[in-house]
PDB file of N, CA and C in Angstrom:
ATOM      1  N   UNK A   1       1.209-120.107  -2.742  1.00  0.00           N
ATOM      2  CA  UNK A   1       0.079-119.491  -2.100  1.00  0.00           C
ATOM      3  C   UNK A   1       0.514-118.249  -1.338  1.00  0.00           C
ATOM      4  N   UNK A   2       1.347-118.156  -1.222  1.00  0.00           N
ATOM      5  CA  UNK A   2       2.088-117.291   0.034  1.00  0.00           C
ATOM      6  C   UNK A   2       2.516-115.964  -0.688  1.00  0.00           C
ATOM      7  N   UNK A   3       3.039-116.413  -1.995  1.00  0.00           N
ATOM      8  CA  UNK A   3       3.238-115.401  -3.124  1.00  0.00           C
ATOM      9  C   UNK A   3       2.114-114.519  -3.455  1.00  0.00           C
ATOM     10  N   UNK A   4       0.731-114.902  -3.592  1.00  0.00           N
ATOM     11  CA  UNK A   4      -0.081-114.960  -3.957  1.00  0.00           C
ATOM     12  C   UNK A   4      -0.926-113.837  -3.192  1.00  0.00           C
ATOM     13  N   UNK A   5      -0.772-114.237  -1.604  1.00  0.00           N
ATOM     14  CA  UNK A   5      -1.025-113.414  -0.881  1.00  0.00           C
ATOM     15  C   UNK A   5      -0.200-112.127  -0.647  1.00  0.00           C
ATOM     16  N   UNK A   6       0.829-112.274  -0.824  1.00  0.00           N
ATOM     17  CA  UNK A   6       1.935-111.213  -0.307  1.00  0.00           C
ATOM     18  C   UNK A   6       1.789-110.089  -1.679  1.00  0.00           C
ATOM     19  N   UNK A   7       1.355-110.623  -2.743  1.00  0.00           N
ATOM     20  CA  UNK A   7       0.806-109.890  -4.054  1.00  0.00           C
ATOM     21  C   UNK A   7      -0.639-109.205  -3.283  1.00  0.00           C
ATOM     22  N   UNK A   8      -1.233-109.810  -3.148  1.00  0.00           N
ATOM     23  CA  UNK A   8      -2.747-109.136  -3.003  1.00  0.00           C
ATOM     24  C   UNK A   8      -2.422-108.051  -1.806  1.00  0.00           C
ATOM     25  N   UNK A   9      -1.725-108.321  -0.691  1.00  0.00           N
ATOM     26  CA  UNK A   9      -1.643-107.618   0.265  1.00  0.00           C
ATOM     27  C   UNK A   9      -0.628-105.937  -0.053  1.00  0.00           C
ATOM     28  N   UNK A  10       0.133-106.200  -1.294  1.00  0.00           N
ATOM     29  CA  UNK A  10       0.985-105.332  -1.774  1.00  0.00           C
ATOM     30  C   UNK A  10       0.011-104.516  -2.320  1.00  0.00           C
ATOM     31  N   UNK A  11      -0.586-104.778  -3.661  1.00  0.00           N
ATOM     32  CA  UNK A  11      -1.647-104.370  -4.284  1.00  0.00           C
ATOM     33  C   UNK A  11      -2.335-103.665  -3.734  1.00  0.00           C
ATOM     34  N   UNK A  12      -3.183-104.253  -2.230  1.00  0.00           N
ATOM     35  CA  UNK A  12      -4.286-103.275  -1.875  1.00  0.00           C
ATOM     36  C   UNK A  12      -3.562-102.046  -1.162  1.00  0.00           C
ATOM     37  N   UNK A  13      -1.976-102.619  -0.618  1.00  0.00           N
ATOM     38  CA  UNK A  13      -1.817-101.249   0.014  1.00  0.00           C
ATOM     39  C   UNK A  13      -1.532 -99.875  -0.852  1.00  0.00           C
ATOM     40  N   UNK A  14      -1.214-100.385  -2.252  1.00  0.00           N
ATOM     41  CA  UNK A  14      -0.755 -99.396  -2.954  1.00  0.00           C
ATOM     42  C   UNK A  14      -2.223 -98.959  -3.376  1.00  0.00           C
ATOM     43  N   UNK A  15      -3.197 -99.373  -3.503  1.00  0.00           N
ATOM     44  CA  UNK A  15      -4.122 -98.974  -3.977  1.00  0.00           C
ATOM     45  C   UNK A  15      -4.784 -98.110  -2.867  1.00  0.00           C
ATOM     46  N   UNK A  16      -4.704 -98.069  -1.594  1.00  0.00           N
ATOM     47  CA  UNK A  16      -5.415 -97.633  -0.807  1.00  0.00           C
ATOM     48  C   UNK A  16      -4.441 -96.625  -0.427  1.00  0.00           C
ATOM     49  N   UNK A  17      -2.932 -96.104  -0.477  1.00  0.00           N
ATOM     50  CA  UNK A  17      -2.465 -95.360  -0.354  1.00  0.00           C
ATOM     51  C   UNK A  17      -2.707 -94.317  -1.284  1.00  0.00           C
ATOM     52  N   UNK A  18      -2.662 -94.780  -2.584  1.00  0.00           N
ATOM     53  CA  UNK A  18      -3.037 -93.855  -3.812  1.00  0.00           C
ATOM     54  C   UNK A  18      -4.388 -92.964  -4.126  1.00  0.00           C
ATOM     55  N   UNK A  19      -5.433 -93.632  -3.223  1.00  0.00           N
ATOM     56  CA  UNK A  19      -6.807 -92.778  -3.293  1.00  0.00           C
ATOM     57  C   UNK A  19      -6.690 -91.996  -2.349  1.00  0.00           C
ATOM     58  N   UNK A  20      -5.842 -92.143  -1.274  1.00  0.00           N
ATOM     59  CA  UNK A  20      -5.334 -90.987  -0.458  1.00  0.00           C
ATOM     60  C   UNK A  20      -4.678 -89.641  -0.671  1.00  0.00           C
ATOM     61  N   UNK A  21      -3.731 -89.974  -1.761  1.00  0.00           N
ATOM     62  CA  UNK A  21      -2.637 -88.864  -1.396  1.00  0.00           C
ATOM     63  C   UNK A  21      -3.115 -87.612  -1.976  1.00  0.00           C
ATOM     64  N   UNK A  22      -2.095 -87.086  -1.072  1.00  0.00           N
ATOM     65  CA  UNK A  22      -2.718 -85.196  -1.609  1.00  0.00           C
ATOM     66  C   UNK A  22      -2.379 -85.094  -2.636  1.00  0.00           C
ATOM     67  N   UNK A  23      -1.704 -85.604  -3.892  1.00  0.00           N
ATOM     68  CA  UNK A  23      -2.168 -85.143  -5.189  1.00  0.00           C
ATOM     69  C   UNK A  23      -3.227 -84.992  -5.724  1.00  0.00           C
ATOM     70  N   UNK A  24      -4.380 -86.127  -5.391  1.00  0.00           N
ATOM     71  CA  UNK A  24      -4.953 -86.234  -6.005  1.00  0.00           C
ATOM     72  C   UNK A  24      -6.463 -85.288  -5.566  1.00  0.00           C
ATOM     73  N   UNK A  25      -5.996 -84.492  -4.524  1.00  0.00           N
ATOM     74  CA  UNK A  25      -7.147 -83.553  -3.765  1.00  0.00           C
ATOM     75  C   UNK A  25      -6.084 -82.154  -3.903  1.00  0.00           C
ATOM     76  N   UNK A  26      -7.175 -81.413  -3.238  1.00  0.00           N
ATOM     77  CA  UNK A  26      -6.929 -80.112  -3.382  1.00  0.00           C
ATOM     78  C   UNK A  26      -6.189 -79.614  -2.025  1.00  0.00           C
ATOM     79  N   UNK A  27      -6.713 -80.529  -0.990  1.00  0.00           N
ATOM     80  CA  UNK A  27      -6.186 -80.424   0.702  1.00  0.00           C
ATOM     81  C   UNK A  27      -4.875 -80.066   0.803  1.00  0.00           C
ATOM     82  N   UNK A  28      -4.812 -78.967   1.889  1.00  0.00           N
ATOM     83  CA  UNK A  28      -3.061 -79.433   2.515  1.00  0.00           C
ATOM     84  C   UNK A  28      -3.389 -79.564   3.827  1.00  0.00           C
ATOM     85  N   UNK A  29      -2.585 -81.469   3.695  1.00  0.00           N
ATOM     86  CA  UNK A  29      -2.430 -81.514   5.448  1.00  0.00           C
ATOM     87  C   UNK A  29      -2.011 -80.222   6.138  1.00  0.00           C
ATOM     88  N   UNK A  30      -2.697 -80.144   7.305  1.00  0.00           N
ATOM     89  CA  UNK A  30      -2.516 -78.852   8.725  1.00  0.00           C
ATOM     90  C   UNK A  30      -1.757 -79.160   9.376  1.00  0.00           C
ATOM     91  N   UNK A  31      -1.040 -78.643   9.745  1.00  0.00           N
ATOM     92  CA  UNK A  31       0.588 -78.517  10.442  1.00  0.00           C
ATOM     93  C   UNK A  31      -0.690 -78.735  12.100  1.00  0.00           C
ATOM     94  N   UNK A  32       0.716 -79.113  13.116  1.00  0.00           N
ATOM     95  CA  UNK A  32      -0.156 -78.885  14.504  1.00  0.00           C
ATOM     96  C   UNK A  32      -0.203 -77.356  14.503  1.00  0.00           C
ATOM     97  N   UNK A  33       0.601 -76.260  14.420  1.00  0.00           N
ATOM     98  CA  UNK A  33       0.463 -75.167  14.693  1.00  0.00           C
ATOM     99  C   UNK A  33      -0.678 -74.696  14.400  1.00  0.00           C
ATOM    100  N   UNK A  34      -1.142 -75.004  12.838  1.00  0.00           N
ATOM    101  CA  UNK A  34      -2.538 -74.601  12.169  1.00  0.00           C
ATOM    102  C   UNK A  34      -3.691 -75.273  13.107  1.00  0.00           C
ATOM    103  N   UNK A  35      -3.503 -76.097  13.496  1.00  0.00           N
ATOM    104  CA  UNK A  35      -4.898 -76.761  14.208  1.00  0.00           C
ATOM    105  C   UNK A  35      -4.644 -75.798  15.898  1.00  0.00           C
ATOM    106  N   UNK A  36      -3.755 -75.866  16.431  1.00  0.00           N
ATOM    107  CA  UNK A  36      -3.742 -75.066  17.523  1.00  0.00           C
ATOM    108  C   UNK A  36      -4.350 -73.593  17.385  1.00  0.00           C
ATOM    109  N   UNK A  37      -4.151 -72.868  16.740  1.00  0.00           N
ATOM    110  CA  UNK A  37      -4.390 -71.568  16.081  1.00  0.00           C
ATOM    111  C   UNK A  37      -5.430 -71.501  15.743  1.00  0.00           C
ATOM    112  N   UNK A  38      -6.352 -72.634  14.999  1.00  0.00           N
ATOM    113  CA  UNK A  38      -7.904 -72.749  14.595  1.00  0.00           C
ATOM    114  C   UNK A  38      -8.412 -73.085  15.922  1.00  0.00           C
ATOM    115  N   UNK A  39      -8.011 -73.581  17.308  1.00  0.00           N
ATOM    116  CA  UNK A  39      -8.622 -74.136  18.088  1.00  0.00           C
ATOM    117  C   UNK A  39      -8.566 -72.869  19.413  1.00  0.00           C
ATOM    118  N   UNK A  40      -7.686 -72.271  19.153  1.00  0.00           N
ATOM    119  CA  UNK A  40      -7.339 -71.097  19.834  1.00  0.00           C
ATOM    120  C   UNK A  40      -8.724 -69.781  19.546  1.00  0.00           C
ATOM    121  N   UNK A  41      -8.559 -69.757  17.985  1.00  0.00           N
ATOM    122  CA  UNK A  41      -9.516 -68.855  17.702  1.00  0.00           C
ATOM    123  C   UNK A  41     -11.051 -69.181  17.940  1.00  0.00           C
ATOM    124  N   UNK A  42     -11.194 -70.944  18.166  1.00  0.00           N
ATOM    125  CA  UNK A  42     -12.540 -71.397  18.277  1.00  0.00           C
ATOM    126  C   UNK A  42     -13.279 -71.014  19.927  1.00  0.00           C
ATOM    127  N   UNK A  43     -11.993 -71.187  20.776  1.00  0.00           N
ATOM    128  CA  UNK A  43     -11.961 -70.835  22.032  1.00  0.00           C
ATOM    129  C   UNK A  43     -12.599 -69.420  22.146  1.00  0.00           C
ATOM    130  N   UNK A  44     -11.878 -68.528  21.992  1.00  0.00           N
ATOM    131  CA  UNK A  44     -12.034 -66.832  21.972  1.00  0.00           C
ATOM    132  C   UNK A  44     -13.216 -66.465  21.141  1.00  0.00           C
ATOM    133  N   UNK A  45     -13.763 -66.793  20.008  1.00  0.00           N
ATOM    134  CA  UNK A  45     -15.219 -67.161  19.656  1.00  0.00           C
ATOM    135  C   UNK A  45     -16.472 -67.593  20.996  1.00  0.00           C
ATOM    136  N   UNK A  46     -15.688 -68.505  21.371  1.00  0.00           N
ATOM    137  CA  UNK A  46     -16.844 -68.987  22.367  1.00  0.00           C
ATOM    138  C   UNK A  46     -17.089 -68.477  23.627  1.00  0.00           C
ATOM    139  N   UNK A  47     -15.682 -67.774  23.677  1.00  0.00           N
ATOM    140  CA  UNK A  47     -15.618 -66.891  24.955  1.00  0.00           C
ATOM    141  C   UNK A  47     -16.184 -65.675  24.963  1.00  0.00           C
ATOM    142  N   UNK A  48     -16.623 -65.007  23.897  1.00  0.00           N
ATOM    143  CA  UNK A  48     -17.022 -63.707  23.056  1.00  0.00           C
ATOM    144  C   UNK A  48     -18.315 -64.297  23.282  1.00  0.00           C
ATOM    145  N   UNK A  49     -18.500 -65.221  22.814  1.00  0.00           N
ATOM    146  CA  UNK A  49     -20.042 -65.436  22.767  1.00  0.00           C
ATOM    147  C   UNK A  49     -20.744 -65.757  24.141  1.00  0.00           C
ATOM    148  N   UNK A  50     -20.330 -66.181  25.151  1.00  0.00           N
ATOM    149  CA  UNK A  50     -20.160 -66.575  26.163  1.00  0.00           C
ATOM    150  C   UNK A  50     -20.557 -65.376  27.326  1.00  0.00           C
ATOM    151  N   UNK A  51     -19.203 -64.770  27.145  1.00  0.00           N
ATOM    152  CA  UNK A  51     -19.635 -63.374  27.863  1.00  0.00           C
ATOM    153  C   UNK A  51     -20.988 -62.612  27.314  1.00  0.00           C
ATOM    154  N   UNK A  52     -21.311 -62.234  26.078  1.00  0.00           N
ATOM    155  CA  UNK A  52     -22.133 -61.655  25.283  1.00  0.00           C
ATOM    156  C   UNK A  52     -24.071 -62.306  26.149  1.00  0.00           C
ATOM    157  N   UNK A  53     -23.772 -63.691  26.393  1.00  0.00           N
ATOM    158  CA  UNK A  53     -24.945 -63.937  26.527  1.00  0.00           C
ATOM    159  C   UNK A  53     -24.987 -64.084  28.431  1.00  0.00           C
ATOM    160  N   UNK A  54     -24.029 -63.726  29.123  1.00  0.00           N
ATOM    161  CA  UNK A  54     -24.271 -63.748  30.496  1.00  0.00           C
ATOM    162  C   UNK A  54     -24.322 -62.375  30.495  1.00  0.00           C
ATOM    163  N   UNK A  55     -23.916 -61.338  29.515  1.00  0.00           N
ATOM    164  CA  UNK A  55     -24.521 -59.779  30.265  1.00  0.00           C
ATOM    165  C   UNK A  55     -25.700 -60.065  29.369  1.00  0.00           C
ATOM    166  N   UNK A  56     -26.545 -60.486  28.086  1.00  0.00           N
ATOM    167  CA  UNK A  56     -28.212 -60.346  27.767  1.00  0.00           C
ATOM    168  C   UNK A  56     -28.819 -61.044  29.406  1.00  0.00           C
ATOM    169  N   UNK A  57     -28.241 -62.009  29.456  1.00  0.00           N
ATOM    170  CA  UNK A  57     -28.966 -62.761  30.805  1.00  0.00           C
ATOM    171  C   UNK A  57     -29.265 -62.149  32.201  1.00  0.00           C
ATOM    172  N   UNK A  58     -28.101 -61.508  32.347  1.00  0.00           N
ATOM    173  CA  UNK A  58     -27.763 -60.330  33.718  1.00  0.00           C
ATOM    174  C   UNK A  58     -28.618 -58.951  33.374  1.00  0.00           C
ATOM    175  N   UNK A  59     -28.932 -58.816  31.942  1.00  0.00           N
ATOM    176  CA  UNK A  59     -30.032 -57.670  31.879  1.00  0.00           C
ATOM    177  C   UNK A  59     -31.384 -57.906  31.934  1.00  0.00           C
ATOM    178  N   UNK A  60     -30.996 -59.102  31.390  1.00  0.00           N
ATOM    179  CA  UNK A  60     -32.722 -60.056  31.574  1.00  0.00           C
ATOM    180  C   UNK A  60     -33.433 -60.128  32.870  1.00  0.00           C
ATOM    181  N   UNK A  61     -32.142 -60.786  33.907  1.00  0.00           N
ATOM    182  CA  UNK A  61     -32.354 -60.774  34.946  1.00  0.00           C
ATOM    183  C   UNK A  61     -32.882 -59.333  35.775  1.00  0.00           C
ATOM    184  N   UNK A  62     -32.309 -58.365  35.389  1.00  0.00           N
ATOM    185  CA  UNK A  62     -32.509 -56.984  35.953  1.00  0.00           C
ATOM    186  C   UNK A  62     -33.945 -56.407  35.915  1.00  0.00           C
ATOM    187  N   UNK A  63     -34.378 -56.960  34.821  1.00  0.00           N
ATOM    188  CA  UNK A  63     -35.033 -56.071  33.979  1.00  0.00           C
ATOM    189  C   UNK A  63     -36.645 -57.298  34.643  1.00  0.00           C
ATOM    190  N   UNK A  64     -36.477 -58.267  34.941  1.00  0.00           N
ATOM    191  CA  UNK A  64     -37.580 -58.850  35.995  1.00  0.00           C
ATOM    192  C   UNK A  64     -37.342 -58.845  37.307  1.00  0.00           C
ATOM    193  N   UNK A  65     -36.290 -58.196  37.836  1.00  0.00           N
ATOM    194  CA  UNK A  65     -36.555 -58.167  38.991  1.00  0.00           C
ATOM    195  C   UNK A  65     -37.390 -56.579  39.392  1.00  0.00           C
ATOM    196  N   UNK A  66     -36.666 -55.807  38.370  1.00  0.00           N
ATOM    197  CA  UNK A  66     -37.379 -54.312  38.028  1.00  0.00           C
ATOM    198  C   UNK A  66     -38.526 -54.542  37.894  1.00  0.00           C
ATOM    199  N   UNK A  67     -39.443 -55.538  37.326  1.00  0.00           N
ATOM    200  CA  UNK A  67     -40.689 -55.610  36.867  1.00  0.00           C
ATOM    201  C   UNK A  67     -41.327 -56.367  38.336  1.00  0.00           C
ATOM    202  N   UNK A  68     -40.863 -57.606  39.187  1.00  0.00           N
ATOM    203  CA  UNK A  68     -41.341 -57.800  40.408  1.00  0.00           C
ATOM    204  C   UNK A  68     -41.527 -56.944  41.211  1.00  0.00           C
ATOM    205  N   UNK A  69     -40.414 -55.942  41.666  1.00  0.00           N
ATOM    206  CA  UNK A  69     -40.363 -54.822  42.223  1.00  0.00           C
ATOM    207  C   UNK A  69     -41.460 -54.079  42.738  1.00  0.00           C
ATOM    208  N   UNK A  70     -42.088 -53.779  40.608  1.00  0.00           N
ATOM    209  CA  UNK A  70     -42.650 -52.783  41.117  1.00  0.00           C
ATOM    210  C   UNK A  70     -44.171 -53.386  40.807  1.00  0.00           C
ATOM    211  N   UNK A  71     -44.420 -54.851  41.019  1.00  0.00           N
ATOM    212  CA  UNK A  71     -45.688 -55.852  40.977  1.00  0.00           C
ATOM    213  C   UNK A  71     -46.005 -55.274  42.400  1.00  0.00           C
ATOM    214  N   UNK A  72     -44.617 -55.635  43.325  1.00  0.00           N
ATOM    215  CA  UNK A  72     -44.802 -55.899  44.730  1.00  0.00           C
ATOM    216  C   UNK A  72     -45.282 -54.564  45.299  1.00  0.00           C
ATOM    217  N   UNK A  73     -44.369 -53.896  45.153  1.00  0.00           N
ATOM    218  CA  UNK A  73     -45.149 -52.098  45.284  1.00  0.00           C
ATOM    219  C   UNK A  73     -46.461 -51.738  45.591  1.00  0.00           C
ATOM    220  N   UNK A  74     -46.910 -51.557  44.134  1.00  0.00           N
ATOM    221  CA  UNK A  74     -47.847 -52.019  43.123  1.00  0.00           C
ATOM    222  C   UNK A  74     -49.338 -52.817  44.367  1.00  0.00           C
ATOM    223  N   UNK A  75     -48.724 -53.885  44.732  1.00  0.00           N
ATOM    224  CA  UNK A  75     -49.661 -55.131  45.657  1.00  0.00           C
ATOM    225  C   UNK A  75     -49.723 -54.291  46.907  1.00  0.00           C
ATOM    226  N   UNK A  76     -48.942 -54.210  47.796  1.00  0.00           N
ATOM    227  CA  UNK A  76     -48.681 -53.514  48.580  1.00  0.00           C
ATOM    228  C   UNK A  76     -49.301 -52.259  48.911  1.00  0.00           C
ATOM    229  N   UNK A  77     -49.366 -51.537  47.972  1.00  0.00           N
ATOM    230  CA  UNK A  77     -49.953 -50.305  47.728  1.00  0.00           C
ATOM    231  C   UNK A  77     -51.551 -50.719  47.943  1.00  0.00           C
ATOM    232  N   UNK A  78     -51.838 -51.393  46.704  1.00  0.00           N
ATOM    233  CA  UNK A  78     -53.212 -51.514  46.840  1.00  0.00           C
ATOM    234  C   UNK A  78     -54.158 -52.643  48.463  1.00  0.00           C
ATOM    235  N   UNK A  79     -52.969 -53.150  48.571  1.00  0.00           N
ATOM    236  CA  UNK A  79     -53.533 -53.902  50.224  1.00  0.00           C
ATOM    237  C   UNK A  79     -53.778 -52.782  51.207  1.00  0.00           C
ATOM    238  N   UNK A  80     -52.535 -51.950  51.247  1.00  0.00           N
ATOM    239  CA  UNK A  80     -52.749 -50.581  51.893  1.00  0.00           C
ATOM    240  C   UNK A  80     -54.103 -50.067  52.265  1.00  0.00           C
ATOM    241  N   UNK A  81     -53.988 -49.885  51.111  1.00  0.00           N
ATOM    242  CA  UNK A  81     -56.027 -48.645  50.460  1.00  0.00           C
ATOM    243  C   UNK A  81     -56.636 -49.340  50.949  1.00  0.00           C
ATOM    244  N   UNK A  82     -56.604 -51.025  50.866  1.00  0.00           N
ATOM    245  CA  UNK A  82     -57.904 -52.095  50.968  1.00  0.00           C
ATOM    246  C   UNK A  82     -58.250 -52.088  52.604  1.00  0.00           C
ATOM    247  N   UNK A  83     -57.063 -52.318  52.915  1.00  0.00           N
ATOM    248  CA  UNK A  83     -56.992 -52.432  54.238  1.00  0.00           C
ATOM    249  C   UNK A  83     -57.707 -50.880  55.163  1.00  0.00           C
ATOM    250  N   UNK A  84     -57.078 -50.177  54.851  1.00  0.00           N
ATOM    251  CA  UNK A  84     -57.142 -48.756  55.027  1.00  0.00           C
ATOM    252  C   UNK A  84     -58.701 -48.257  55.428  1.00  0.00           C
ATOM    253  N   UNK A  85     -59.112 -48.428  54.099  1.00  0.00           N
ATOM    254  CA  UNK A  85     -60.567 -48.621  53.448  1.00  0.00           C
ATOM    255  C   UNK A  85     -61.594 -49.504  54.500  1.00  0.00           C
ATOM    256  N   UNK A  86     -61.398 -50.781  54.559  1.00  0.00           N
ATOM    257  CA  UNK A  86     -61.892 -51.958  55.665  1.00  0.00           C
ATOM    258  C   UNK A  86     -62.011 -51.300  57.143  1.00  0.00           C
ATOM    259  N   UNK A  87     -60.756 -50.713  57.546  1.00  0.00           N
ATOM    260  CA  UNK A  87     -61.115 -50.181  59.169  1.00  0.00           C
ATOM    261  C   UNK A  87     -61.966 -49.029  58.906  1.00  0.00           C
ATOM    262  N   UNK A  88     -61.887 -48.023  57.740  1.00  0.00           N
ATOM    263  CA  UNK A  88     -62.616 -47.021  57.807  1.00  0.00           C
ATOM    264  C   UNK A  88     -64.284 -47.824  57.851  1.00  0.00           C
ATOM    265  N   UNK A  89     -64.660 -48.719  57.604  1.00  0.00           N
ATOM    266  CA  UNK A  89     -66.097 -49.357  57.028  1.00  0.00           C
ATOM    267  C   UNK A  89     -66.380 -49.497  58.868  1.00  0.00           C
ATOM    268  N   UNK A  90     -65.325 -50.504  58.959  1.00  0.00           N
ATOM    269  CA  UNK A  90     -65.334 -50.939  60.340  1.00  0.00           C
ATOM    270  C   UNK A  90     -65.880 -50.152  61.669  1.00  0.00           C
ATOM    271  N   UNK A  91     -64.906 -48.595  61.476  1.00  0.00           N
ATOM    272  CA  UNK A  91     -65.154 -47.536  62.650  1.00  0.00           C
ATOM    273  C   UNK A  91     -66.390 -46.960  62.113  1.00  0.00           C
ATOM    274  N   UNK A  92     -66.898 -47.019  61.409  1.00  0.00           N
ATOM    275  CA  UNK A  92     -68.058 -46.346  60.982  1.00  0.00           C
ATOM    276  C   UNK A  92     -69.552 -47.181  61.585  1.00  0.00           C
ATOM    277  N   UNK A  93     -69.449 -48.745  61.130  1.00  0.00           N
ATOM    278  CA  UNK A  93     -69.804 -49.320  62.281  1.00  0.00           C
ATOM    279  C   UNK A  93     -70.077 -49.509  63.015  1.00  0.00           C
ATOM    280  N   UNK A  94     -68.621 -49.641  64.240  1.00  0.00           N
ATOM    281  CA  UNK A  94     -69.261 -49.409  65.161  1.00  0.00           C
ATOM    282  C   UNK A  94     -69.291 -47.990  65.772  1.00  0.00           C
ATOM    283  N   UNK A  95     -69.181 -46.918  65.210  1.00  0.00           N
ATOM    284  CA  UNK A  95     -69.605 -45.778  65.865  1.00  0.00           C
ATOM    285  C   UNK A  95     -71.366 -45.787  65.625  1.00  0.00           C
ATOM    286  N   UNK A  96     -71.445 -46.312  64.258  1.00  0.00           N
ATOM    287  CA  UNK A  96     -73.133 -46.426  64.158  1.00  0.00           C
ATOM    288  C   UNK A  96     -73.717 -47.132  65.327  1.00  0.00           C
ATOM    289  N   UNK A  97     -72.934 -48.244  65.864  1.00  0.00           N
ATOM    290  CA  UNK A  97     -73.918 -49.036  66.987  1.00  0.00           C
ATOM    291  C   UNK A  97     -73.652 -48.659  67.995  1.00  0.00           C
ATOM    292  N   UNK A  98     -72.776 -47.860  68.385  1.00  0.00           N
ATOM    293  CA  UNK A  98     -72.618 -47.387  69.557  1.00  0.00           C
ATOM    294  C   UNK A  98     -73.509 -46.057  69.965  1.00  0.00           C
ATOM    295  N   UNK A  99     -73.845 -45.558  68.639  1.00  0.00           N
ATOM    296  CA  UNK A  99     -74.813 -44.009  68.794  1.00  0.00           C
ATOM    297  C   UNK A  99     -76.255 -44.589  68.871  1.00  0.00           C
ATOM    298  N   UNK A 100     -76.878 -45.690  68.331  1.00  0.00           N
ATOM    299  CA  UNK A 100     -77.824 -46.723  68.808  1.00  0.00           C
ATOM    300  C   UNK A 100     -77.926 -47.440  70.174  1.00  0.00           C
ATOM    301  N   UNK A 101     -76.764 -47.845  70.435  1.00  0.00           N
ATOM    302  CA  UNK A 101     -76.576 -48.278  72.480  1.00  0.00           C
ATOM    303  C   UNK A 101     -77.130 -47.123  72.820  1.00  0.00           C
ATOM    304  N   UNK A 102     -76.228 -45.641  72.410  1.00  0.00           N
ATOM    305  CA  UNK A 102     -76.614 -44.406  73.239  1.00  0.00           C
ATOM    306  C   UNK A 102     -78.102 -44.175  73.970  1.00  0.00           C
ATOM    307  N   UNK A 103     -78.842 -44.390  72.413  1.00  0.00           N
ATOM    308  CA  UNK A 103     -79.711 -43.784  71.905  1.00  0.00           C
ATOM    309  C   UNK A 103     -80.853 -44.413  72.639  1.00  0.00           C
ATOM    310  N   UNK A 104     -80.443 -45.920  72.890  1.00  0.00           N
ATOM    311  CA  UNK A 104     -81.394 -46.630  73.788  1.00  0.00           C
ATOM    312  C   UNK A 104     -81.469 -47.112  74.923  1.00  0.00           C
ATOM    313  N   UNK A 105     -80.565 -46.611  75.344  1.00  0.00           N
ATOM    314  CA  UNK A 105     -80.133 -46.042  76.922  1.00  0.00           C
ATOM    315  C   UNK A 105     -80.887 -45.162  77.255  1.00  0.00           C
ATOM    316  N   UNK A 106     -80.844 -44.034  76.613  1.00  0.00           N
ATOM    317  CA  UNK A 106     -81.419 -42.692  76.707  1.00  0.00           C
ATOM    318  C   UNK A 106     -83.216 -42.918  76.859  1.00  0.00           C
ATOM    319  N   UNK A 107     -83.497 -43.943  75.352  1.00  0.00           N
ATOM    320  CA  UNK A 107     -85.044 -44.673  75.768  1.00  0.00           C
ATOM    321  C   UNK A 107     -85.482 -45.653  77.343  1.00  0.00           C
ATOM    322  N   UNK A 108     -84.595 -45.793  78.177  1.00  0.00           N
ATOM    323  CA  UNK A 108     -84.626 -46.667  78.742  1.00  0.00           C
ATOM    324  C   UNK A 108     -84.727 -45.654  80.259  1.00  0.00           C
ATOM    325  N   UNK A 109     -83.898 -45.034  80.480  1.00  0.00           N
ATOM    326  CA  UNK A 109     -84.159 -44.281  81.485  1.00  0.00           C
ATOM    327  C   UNK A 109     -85.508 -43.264  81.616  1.00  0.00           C
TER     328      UNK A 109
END
């Protein structure tokens, strides 16, 4: 029995070594150097890409704060006028009711 097994266990290893080996593929195992060198270049790829999208982002960024800027301006400006506008309504007002006090003062005496 023991034979038997020590056969089957021989067998499968040769069989499972053999669907492996690089003859029978086109592959060549990669040295560590080759994988360092592919992992090196994967790095500097990502670092390229990396930088590339924090200056689109840093222009992105620029380019709405340029646009708040000149919202705020823009707001500002027009509160200005509004405001501006409002006291002019205002003094007009009361200069109107005050030339009416005058006016009936003047009836009164």
């Amino acid at each position: 029995m023991k034979k038997y097994i020590l056969l089957f266990v021989t067998a499968s290893f040769l069989i499972l070594t053999s669907c492996g080996s690089s003859s029978d593929t086109n592959e060549q195992e990669r040295t560590p150097g080759q994988n360092l060198d592919t992992a090196i270049h994967d790095v500097k790829q990502a670092s390229d890409q990396g930088k590339q999208d924090i200056k689109n982002a840093a222009s992105d960024t620029k380019d709405a704060v340029q646009d708040v800027a000149h919202d705020v301006k823009e707001g500002v400006s027009d509160a200005y006028h509004d405001t501006r506008e409002a006291v002019k309504k205002g003094a007009k007002k009361v200069d109107e009711k005050a030339t009416e006090v005058k006016e009936d003062m003047k009836k009164d005496k």
